[in-house]
Protein backbone atom coordinates (compact mmCIF):
# COMPACT_ATOMS: atom_id res chain seq x y z
CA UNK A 1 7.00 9.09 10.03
CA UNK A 2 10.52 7.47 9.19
CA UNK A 3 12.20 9.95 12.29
CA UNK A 4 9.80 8.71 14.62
CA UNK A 5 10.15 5.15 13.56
CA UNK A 6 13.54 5.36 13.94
CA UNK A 7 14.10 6.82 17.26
CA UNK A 8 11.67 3.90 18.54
CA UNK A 9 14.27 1.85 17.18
CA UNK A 10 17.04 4.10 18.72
CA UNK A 11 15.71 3.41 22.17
CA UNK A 12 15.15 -0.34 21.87
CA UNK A 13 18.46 -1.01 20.49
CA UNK A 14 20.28 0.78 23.66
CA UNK A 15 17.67 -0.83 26.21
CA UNK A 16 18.69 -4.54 24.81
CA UNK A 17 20.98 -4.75 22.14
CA UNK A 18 20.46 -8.30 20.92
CA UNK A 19 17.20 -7.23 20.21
CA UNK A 20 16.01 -9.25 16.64
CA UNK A 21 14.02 -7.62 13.70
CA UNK A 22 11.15 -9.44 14.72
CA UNK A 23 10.90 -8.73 18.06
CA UNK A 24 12.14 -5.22 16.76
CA UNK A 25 9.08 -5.18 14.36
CA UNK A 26 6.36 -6.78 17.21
CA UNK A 27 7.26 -4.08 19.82
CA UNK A 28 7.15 -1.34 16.83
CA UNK A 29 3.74 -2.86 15.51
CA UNK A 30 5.54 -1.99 12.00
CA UNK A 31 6.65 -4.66 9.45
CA UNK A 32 10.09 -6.64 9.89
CA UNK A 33 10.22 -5.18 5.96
CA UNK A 34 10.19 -1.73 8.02
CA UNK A 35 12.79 -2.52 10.43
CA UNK A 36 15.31 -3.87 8.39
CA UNK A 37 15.05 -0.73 5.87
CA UNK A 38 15.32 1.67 8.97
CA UNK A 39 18.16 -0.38 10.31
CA UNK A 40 19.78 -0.02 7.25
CA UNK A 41 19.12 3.47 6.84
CA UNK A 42 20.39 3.86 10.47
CA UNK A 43 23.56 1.60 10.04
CA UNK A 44 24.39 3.31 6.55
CA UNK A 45 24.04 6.73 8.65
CA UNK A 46 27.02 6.22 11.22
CA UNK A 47 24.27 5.86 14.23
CA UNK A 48 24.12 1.16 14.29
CA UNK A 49 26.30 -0.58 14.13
CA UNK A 50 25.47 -4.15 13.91
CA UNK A 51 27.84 -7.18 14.28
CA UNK A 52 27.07 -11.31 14.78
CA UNK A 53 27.95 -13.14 18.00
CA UNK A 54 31.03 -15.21 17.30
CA UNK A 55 30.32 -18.12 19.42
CA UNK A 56 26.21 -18.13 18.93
CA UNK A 57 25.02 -20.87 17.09
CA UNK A 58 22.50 -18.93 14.93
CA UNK A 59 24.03 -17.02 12.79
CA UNK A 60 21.22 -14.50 11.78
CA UNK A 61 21.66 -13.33 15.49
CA UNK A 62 23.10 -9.42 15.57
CA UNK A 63 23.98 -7.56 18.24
CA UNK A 64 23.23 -4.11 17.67
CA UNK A 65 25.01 -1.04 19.56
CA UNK A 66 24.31 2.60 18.60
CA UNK A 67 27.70 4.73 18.10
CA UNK A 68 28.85 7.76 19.85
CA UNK A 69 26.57 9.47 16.84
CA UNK A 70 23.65 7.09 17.26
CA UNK A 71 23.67 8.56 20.90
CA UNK A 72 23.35 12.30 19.97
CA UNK A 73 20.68 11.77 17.00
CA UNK A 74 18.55 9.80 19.96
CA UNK A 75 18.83 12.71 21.50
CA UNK A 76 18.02 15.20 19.09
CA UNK A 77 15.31 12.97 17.70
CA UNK A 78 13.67 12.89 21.23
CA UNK A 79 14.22 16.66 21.48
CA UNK A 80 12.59 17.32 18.43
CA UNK A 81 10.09 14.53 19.38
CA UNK A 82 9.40 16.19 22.57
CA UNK A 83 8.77 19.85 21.06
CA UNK A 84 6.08 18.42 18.56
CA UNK A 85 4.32 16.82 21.20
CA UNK A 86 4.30 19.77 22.97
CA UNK A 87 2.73 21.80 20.68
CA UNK A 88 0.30 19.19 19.55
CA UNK A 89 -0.56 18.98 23.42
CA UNK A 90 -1.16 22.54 23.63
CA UNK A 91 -3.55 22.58 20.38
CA UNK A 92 -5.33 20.29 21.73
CA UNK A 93 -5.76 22.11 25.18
CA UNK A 94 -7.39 24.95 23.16
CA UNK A 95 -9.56 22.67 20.82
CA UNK A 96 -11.18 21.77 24.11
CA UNK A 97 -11.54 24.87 26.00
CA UNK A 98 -13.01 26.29 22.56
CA UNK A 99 -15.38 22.93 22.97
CA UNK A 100 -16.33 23.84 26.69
CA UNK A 101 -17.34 27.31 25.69
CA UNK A 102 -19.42 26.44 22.88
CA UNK A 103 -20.98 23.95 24.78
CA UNK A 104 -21.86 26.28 27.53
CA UNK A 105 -23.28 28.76 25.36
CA UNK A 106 -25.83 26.05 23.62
């Protein structure tokens, strides 16, 4: 799911910024295909924004730093995040009471 891909991404980025792609894509378990097209997505969207080191010697290196909007779609993200887990928690709870009865009554 692209939203929860790229709230992963959110919180990465604001726990280390000059996180790469690859490490990006390692700690994901996703492709560095994947992380560049959700950066992207993410950068075109107001909520990255990505610039080089000036001094640094290798110039693929980005430092990446979510914007005032970056900050509140986290947020939201997690929110909605949180609410689906939630309810997928509390499905579950019942799945397994129904389980326990059934099993009782065998």
């Amino acid at each position: 799911m692209p939203t929860e891909t790229h709230l992963k991404i959110l919180k990465h980025i604001q726990a280390n910024p000059d996180v790469s792609q690859r490490q990006l894509a390692e700690e994901l378990g996703v492709s560095v295909g994947k992380v560049n097209y959700c950066l992207r997505a993410l950068i075109n969207k107001g909520f990255v924004k990505a610039g080089n080191f000036k001094r640094n010697t290798d110039k693929l290196s980005y430092l990446y730093l979510l914007t005032p909007r970056g900050i509140e779609e986290k947020a939201s993200l997690t929110a909605n995040f949180l609410k689906r887990k939630i309810a997928e928690h509390e499905k579950i709870t019942q799945e397994i009471e129904q389980l326990k009865q059934d099993a009782r009554s065998i």
